[in-house]
C-alpha atoms as a PDB file:
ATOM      1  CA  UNK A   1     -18.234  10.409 -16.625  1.00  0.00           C
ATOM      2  CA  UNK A   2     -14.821  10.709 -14.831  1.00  0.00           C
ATOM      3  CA  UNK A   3     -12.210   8.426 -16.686  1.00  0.00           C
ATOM      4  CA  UNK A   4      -8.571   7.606 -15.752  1.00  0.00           C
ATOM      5  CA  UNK A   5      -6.111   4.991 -16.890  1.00  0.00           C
ATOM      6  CA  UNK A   6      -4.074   2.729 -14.602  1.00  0.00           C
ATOM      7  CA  UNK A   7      -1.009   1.226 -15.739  1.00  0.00           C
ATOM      8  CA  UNK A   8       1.207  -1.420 -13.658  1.00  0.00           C
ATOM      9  CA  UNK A   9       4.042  -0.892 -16.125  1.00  0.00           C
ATOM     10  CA  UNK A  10       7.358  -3.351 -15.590  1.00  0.00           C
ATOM     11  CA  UNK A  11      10.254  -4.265 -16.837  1.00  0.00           C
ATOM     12  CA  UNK A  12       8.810  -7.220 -19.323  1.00  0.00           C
ATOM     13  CA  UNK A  13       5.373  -6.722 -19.140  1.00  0.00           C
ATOM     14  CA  UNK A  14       2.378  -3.618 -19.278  1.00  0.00           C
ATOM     15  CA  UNK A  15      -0.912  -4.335 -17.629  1.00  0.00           C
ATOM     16  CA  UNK A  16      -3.445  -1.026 -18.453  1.00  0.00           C
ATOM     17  CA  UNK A  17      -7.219  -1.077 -17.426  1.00  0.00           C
ATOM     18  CA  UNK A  18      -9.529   1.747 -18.240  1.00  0.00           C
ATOM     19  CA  UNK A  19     -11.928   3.128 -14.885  1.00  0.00           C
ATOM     20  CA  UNK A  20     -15.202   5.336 -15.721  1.00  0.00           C
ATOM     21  CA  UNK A  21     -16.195   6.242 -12.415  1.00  0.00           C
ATOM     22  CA  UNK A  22     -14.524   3.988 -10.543  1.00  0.00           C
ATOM     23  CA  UNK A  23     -15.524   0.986 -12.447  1.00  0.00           C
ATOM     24  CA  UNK A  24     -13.355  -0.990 -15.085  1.00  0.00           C
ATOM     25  CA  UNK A  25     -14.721  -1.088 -18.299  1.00  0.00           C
ATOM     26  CA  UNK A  26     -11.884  -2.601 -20.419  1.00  0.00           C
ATOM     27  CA  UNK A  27      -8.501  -4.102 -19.440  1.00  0.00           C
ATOM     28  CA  UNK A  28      -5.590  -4.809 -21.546  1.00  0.00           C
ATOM     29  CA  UNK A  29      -1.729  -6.450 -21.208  1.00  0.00           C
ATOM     30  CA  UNK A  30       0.779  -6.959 -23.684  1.00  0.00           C
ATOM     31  CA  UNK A  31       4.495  -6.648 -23.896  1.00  0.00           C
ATOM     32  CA  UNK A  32       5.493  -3.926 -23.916  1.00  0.00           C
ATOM     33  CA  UNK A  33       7.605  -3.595 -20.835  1.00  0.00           C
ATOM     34  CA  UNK A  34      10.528  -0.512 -19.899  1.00  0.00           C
ATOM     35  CA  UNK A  35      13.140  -2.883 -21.417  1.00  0.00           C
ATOM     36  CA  UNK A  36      11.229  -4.540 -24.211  1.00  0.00           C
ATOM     37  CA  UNK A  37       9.222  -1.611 -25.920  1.00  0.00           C
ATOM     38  CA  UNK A  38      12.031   0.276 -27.821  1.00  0.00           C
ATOM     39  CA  UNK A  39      12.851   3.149 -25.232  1.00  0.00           C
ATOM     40  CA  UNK A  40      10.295   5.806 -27.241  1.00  0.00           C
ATOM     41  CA  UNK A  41       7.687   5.397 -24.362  1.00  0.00           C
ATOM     42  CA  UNK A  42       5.481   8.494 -25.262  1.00  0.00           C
ATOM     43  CA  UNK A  43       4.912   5.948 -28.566  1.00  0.00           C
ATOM     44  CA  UNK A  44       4.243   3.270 -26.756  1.00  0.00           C
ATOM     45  CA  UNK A  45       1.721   4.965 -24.492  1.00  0.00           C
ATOM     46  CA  UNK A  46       0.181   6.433 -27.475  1.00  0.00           C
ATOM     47  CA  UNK A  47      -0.084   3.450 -29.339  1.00  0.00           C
ATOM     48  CA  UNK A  48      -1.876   1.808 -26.136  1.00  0.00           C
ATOM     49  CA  UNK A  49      -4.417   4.584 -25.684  1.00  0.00           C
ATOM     50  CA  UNK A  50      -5.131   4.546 -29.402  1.00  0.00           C
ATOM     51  CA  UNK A  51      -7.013   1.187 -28.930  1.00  0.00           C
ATOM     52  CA  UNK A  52      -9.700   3.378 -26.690  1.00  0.00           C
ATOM     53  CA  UNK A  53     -10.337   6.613 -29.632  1.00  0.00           C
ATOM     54  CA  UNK A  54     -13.603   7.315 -26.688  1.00  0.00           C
ATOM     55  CA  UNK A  55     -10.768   8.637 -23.954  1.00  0.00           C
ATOM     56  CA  UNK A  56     -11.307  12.082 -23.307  1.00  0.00           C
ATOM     57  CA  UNK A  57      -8.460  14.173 -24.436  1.00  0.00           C
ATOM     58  CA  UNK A  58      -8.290  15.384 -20.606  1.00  0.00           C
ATOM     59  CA  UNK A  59      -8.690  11.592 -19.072  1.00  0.00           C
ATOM     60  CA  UNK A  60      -5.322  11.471 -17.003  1.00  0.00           C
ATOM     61  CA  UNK A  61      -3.053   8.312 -16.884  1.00  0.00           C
ATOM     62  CA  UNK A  62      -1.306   7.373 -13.537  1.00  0.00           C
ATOM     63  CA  UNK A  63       1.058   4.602 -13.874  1.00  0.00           C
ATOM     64  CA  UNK A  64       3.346   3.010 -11.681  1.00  0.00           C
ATOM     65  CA  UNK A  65       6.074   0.138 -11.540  1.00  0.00           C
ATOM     66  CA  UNK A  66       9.613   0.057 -13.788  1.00  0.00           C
ATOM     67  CA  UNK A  67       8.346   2.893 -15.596  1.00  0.00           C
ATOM     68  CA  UNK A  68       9.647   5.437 -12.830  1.00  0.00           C
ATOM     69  CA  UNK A  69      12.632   3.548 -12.668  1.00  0.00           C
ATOM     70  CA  UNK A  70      16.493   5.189 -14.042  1.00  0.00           C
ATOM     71  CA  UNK A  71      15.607   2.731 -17.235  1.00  0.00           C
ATOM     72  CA  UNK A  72      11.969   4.075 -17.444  1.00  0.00           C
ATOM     73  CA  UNK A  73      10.548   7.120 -18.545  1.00  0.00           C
ATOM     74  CA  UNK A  74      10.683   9.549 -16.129  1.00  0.00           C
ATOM     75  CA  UNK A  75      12.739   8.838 -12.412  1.00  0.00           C
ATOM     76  CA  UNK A  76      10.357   8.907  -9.974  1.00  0.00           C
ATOM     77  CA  UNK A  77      12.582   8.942  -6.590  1.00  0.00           C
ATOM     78  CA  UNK A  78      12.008   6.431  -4.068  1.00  0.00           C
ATOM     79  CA  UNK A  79      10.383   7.458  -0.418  1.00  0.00           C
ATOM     80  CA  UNK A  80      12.535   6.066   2.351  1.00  0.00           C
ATOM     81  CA  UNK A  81      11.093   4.176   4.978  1.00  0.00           C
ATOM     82  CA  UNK A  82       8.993   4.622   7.192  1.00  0.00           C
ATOM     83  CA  UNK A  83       7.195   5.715   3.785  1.00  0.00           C
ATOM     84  CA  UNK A  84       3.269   6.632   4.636  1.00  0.00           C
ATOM     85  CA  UNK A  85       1.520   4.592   1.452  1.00  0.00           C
ATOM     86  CA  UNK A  86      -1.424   6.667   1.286  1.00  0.00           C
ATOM     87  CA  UNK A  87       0.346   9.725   0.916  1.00  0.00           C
ATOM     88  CA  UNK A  88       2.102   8.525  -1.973  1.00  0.00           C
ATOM     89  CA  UNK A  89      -0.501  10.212  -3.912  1.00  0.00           C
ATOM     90  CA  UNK A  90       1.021  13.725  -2.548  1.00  0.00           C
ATOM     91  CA  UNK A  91       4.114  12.482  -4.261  1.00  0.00           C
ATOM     92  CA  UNK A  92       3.483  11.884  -7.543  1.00  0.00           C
ATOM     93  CA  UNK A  93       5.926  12.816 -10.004  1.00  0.00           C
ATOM     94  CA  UNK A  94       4.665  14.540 -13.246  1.00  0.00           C
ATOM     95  CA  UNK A  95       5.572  13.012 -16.957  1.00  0.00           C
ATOM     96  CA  UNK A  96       6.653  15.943 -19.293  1.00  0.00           C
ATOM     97  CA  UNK A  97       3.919  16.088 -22.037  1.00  0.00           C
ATOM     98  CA  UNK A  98       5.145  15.443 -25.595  1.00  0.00           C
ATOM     99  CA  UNK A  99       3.526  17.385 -28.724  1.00  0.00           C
ATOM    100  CA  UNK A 100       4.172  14.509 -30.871  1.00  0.00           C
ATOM    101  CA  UNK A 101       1.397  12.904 -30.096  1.00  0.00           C
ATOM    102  CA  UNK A 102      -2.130  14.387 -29.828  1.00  0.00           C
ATOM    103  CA  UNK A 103      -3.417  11.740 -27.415  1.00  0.00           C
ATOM    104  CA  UNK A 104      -0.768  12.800 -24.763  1.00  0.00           C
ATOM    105  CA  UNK A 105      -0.649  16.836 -25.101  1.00  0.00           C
ATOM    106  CA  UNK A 106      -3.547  17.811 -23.194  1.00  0.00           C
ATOM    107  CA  UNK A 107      -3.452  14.455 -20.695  1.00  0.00           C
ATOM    108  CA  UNK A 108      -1.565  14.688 -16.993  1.00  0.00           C
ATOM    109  CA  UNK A 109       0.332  11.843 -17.121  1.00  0.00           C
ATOM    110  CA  UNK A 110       1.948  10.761 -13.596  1.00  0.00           C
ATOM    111  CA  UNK A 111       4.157   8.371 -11.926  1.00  0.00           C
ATOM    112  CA  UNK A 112       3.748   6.510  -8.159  1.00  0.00           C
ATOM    113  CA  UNK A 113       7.252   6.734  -6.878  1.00  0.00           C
ATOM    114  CA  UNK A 114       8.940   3.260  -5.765  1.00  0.00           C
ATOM    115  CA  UNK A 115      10.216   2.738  -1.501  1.00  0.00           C
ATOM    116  CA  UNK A 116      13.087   2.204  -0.057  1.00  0.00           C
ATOM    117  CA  UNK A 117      15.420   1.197   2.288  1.00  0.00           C
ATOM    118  CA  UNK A 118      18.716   2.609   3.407  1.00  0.00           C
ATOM    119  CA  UNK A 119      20.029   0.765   6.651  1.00  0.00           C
ATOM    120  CA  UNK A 120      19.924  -2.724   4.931  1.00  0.00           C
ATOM    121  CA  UNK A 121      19.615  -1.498   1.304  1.00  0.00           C
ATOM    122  CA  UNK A 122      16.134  -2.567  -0.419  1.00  0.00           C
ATOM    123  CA  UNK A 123      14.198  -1.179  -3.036  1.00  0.00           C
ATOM    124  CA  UNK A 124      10.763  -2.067  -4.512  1.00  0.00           C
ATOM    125  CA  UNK A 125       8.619  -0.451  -7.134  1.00  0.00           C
ATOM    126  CA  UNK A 126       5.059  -1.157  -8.027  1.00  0.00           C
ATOM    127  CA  UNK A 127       4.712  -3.699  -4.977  1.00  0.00           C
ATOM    128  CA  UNK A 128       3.991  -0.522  -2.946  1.00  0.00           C
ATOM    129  CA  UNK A 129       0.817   0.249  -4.809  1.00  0.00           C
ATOM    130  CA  UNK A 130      -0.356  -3.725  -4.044  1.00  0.00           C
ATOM    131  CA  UNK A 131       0.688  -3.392  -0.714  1.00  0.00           C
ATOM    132  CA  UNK A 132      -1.897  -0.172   0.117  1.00  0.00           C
ATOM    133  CA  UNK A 133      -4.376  -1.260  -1.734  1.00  0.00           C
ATOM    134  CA  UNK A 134      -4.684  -4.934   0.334  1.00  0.00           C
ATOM    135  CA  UNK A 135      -4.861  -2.450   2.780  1.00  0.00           C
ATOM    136  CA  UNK A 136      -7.764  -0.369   1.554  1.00  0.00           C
ATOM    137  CA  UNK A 137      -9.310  -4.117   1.046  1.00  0.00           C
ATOM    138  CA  UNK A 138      -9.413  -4.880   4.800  1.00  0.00           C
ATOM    139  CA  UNK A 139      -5.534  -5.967   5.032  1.00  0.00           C
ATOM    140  CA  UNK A 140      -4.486  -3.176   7.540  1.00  0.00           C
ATOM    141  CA  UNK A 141      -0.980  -2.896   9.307  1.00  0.00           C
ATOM    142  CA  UNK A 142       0.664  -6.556   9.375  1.00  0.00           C
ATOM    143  CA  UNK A 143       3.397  -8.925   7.210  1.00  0.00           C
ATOM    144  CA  UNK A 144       2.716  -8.726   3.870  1.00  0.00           C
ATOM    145  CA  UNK A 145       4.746 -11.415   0.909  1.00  0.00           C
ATOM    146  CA  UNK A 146       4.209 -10.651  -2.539  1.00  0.00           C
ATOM    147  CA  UNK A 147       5.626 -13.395  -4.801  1.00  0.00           C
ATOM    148  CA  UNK A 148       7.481 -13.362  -8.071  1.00  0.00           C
ATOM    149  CA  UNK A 149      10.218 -12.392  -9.860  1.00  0.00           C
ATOM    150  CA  UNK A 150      11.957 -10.683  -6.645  1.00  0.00           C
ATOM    151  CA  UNK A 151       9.301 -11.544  -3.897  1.00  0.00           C
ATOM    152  CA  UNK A 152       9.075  -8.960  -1.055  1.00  0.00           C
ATOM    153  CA  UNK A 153       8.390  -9.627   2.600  1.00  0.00           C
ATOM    154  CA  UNK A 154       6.991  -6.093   4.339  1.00  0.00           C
ATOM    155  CA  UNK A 155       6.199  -4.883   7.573  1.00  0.00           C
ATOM    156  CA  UNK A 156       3.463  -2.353   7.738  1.00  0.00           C
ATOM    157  CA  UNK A 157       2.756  -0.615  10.962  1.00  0.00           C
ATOM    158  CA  UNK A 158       0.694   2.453  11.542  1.00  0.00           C
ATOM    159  CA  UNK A 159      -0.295   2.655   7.934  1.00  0.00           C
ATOM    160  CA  UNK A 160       3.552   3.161   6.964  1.00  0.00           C
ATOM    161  CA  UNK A 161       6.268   0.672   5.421  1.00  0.00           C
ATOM    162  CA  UNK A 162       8.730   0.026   8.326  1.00  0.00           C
ATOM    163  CA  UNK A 163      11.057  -2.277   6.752  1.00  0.00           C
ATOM    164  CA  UNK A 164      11.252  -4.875   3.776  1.00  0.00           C
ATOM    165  CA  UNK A 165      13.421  -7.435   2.385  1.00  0.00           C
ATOM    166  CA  UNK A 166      13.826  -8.696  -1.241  1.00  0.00           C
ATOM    167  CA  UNK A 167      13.820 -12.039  -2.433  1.00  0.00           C
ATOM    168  CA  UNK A 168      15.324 -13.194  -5.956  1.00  0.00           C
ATOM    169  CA  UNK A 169      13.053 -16.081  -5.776  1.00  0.00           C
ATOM    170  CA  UNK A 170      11.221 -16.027  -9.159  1.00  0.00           C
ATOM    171  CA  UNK A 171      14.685 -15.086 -11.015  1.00  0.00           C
ATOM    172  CA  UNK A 172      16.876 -17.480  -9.318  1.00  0.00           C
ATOM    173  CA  UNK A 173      14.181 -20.422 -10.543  1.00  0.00           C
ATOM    174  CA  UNK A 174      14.520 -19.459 -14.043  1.00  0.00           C
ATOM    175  CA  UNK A 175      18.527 -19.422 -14.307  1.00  0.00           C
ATOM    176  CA  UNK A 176      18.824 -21.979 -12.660  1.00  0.00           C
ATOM    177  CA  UNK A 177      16.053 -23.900 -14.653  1.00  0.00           C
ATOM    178  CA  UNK A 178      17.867 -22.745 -17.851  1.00  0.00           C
ATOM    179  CA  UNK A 179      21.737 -21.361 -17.230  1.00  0.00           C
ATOM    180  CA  UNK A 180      23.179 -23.975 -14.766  1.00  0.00           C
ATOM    181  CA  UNK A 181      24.473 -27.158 -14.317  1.00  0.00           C
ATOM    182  CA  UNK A 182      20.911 -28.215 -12.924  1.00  0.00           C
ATOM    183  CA  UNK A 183      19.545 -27.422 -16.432  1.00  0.00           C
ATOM    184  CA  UNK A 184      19.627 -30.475 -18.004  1.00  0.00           C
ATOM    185  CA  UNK A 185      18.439 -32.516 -14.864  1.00  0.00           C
ATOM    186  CA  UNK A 186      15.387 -30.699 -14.099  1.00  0.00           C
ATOM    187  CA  UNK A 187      12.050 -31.980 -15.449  1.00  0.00           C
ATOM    188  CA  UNK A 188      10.140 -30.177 -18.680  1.00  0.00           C
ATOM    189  CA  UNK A 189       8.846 -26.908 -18.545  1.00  0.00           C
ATOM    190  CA  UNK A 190       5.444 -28.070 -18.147  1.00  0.00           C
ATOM    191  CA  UNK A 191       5.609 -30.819 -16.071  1.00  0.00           C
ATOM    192  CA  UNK A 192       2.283 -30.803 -13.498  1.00  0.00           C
ATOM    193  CA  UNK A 193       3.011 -29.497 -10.026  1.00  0.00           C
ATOM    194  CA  UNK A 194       4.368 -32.377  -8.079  1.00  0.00           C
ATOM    195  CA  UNK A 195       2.924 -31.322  -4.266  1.00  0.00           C
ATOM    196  CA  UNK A 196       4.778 -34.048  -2.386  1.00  0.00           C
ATOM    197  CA  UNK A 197       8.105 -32.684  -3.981  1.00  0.00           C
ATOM    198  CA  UNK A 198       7.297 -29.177  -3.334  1.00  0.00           C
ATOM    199  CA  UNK A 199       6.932 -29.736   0.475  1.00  0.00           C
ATOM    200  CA  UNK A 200      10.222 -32.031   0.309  1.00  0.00           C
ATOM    201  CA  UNK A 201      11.830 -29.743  -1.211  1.00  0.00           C
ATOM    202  CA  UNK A 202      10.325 -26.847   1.264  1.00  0.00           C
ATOM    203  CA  UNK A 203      11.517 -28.693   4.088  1.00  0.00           C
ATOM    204  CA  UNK A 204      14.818 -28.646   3.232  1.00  0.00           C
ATOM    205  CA  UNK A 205      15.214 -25.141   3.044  1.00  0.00           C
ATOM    206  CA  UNK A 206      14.704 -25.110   7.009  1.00  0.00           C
ATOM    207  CA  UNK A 207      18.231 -26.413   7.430  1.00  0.00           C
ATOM    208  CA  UNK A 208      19.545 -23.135   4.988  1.00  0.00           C
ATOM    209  CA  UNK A 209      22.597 -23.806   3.121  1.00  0.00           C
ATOM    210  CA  UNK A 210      20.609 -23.065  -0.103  1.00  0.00           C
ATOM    211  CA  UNK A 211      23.955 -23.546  -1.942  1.00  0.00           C
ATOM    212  CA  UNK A 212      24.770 -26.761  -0.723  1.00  0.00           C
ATOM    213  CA  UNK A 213      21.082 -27.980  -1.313  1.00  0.00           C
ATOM    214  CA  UNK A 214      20.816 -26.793  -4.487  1.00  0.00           C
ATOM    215  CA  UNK A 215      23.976 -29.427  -5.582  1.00  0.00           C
ATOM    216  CA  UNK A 216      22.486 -32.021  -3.255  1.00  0.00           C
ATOM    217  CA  UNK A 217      19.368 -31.869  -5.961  1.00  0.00           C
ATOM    218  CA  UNK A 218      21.799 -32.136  -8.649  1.00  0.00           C
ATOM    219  CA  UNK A 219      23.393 -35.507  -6.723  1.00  0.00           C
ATOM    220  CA  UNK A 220      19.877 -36.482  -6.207  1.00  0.00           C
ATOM    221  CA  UNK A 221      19.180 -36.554  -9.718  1.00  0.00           C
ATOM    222  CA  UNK A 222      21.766 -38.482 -11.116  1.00  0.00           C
ATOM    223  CA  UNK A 223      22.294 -40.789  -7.992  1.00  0.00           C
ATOM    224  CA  UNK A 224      18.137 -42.082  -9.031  1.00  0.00           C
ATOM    225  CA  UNK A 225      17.134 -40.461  -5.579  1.00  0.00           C
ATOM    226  CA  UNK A 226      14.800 -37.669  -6.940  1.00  0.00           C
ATOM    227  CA  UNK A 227      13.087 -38.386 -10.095  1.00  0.00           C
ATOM    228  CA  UNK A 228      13.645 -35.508 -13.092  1.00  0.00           C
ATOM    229  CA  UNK A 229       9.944 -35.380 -13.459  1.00  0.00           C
ATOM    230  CA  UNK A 230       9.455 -33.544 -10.242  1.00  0.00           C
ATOM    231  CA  UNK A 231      12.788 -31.939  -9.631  1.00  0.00           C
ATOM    232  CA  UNK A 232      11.275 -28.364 -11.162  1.00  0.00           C
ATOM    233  CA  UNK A 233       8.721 -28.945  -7.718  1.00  0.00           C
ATOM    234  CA  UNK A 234      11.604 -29.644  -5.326  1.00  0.00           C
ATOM    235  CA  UNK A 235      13.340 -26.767  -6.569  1.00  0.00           C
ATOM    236  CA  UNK A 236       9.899 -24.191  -6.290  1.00  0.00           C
ATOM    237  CA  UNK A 237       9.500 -25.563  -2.626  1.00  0.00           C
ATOM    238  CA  UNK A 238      13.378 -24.994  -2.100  1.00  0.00           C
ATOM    239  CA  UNK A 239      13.335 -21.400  -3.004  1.00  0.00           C
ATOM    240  CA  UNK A 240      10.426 -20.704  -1.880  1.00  0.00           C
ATOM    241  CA  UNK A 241      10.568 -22.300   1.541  1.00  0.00           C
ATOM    242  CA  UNK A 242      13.856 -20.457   1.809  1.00  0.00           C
ATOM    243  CA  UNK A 243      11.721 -17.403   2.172  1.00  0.00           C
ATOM    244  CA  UNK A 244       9.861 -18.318   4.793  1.00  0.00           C
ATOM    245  CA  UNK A 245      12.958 -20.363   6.679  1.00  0.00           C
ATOM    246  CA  UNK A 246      14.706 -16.875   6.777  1.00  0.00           C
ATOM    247  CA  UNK A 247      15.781 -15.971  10.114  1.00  0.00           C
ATOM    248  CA  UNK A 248      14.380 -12.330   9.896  1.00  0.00           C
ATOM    249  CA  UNK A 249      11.578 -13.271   8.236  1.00  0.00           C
ATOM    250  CA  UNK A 250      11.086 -16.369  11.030  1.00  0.00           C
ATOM    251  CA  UNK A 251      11.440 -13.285  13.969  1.00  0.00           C
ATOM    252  CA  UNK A 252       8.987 -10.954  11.839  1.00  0.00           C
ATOM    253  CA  UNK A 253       5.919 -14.239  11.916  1.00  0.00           C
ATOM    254  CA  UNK A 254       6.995 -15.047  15.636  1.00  0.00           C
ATOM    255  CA  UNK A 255       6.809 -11.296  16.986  1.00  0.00           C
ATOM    256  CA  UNK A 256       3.808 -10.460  15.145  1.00  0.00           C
ATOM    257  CA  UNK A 257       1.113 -10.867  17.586  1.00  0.00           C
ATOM    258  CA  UNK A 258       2.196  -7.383  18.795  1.00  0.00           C
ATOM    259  CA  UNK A 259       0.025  -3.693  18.780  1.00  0.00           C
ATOM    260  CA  UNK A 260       0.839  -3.407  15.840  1.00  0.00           C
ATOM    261  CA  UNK A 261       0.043  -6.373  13.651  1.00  0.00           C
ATOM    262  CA  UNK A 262      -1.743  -9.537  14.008  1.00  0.00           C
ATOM    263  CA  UNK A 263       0.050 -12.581  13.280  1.00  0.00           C
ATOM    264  CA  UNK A 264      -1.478 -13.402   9.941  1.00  0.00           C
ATOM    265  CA  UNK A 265       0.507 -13.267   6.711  1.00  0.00           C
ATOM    266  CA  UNK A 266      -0.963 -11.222   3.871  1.00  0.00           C
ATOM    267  CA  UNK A 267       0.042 -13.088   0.514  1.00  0.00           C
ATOM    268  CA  UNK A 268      -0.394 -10.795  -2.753  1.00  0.00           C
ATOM    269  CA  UNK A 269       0.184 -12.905  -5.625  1.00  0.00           C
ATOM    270  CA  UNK A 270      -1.898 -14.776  -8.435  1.00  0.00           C
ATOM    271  CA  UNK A 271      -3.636 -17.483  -7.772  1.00  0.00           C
ATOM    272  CA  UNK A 272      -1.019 -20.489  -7.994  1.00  0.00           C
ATOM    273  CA  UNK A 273       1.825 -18.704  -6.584  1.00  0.00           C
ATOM    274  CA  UNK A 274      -0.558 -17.966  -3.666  1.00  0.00           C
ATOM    275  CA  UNK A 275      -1.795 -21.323  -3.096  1.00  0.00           C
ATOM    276  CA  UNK A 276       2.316 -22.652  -3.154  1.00  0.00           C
ATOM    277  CA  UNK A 277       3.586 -19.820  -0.366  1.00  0.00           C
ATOM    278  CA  UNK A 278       0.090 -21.123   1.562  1.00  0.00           C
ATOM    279  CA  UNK A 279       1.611 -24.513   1.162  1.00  0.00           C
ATOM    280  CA  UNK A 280       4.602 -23.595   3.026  1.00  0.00           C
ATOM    281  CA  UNK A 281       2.831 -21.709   5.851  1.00  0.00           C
ATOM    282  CA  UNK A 282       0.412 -24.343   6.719  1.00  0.00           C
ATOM    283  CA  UNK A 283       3.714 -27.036   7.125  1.00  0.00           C
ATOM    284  CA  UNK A 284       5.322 -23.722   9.916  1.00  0.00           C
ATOM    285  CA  UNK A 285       2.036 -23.126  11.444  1.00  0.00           C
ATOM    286  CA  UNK A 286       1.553 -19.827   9.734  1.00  0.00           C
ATOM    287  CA  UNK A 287      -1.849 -18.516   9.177  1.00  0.00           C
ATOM    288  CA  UNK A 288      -2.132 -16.536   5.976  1.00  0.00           C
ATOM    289  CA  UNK A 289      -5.143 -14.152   4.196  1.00  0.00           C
ATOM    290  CA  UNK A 290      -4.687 -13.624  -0.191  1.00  0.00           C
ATOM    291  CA  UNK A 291      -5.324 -10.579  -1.482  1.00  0.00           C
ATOM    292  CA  UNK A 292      -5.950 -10.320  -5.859  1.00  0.00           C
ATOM    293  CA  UNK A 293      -2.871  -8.454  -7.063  1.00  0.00           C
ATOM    294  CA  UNK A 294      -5.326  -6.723  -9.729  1.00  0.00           C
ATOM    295  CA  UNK A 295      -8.398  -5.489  -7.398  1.00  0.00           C
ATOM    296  CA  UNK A 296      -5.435  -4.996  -4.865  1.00  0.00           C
ATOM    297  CA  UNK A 297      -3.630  -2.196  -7.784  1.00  0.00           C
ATOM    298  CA  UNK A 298      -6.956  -1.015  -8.862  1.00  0.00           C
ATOM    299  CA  UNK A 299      -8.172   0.144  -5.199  1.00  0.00           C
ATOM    300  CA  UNK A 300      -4.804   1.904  -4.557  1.00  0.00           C
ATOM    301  CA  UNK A 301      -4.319   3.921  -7.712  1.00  0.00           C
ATOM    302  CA  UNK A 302      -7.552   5.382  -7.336  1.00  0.00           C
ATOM    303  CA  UNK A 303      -7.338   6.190  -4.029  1.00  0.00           C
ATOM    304  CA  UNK A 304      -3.637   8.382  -4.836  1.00  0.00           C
ATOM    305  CA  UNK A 305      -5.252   9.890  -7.925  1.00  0.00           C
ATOM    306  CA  UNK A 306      -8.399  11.080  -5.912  1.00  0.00           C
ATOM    307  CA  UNK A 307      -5.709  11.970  -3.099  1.00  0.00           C
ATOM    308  CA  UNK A 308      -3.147  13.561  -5.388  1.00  0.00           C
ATOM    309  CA  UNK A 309      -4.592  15.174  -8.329  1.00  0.00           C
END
């Protein structure tokens, strides 16, 4: 049987899953991102394939994400838009092997490089993988969102990446939930998801001034207008909806109906970060379609590797 590891490897976390023909037989995730696993990542990828001792010594290990980044292991250079994502495979950039370890001497070992951006500078790595493989799955040219830590909005046309633009969303909701003055104010944690909130707070990210709305929720707070218990959901829908509410972004959802795409917003993202961004696009008359960021990963790395290697 034909085996290959796939690793999404990012900055704080490393997802691996192990494919005999095709087929997953064993996943794993732990820790060990590029800036949390000590720097010696031939140990850390040796230490991961030690938990399957069945590999074959030949069974080649395509990763992509953080791990290509200046921080990671090897730089894998971005493509520039327009970047063709299923000839990324053509592209992939080769990990020096290291006789240290006798799991990685005889094993290609290869990195997806990242995209970017130059005349409105952008950059995204990993999310390009997610992005071709909802394609591959029956998303085809069209808007694509992928939420979390720095969401991306993308415009694929003719099988290419035409343009993008980065969102701190995810980030700016942890600071601000734990290194500003909001801090204190905001409800616990693990407070259930307050819907009513989120769409409140969703709406009022259509009149932009995220600045100035982020105070008012502070003045909201202590004035007794917005209860602390659902404050975390006001902000979500805030940052969130200021996605969407973005004038380019707006122009990309109203122009869509074109040749090229079809209107419909395809949302890569787990399950509950999906169902929020829906949220929002039902209350702007957006229709959306969610594509599994896993199956999504999966489908595109083995389509480079068997276009690549």
């Amino acid at each position: 049987m034909t085996s290959l590891v796939a690793i999404d490897w990012g900055s704080s976390n490393r997802r691996a899953s192990l494919l005999r023909d095709g087929v997953v037989v064993d996943r794993h995730h732990d820790a060990e991102g590029v800036l949390t696993c000590g720097g010696d990542f031939a140990a850390s990828l040796d230490a991961l394939l030690a938990r399957w001792p069945e590999l074959p010594a030949d069974a080649p290990v395509l990763m992509s994400g953080m791990i290509g980044s200046r921080s990671g292991w090897v730089e894998a250079p971005y493509v520039p838009c327009p970047a063709r994502l299923d000839a990324l495979g053509t592209q992939l950039i080769e990990v020096p092997r290291d006789d240290r370890f006798a799991s990685l001497s005889s094993r290609r070992i290869c990195i997806v490089p990242g995209v970017c951006q130059y005349d409105e500078p952008d950059v995204m790595r990993g999310e390009e993988i997610q992005i071709l493989g909802s394609m591959l799955l029956g998303g085809g040219d069209g808007i694509y969102v992928l939420p979390g830590t720095h969401s991306k909005w993308v415009i694929v046309e003719n099988g290419c990446v035409t343009r993008f633009r980065s969102f701190m969303t995810g980030e700016l909701f942890a600071l601000l939930g734990k290194h500003s003055s909001l801090a204190s104010l905001l409800g616990a944690d693990n407070a259930s998801e307050d819907m009513a909130a989120f769409r409140a707070g969703a709406a009022a990210a259509a009149g932009g001034g995220l600045s100035h709305r982020l105070f008012g929720l502070r003045a909201s707070v202590l004035l007794g207008a917005q209860g602390a218990a659902s404050s975390q959901s006001w902000l979500s829908g805030l940052l969130i909806g200021a996605e969407w509410h973005d004038p380019h972004v707006r122009a990309w959802i109203r122009s869509a109906a074109t040749a090229a795409t079809d209107g419909e917003v395809r949302i890569v993202g787990e399950a509950h970060l999906a169902h929020l961004y829906a949220h929002v696009a039902e209350s702007i008359g957006a229709s959306v379609r969610g594509f599994a960021p896993e199956a999504s990963f999966l489908a595109a790395i083995q389509h480079l590797w068997s276009s690549g290697s």
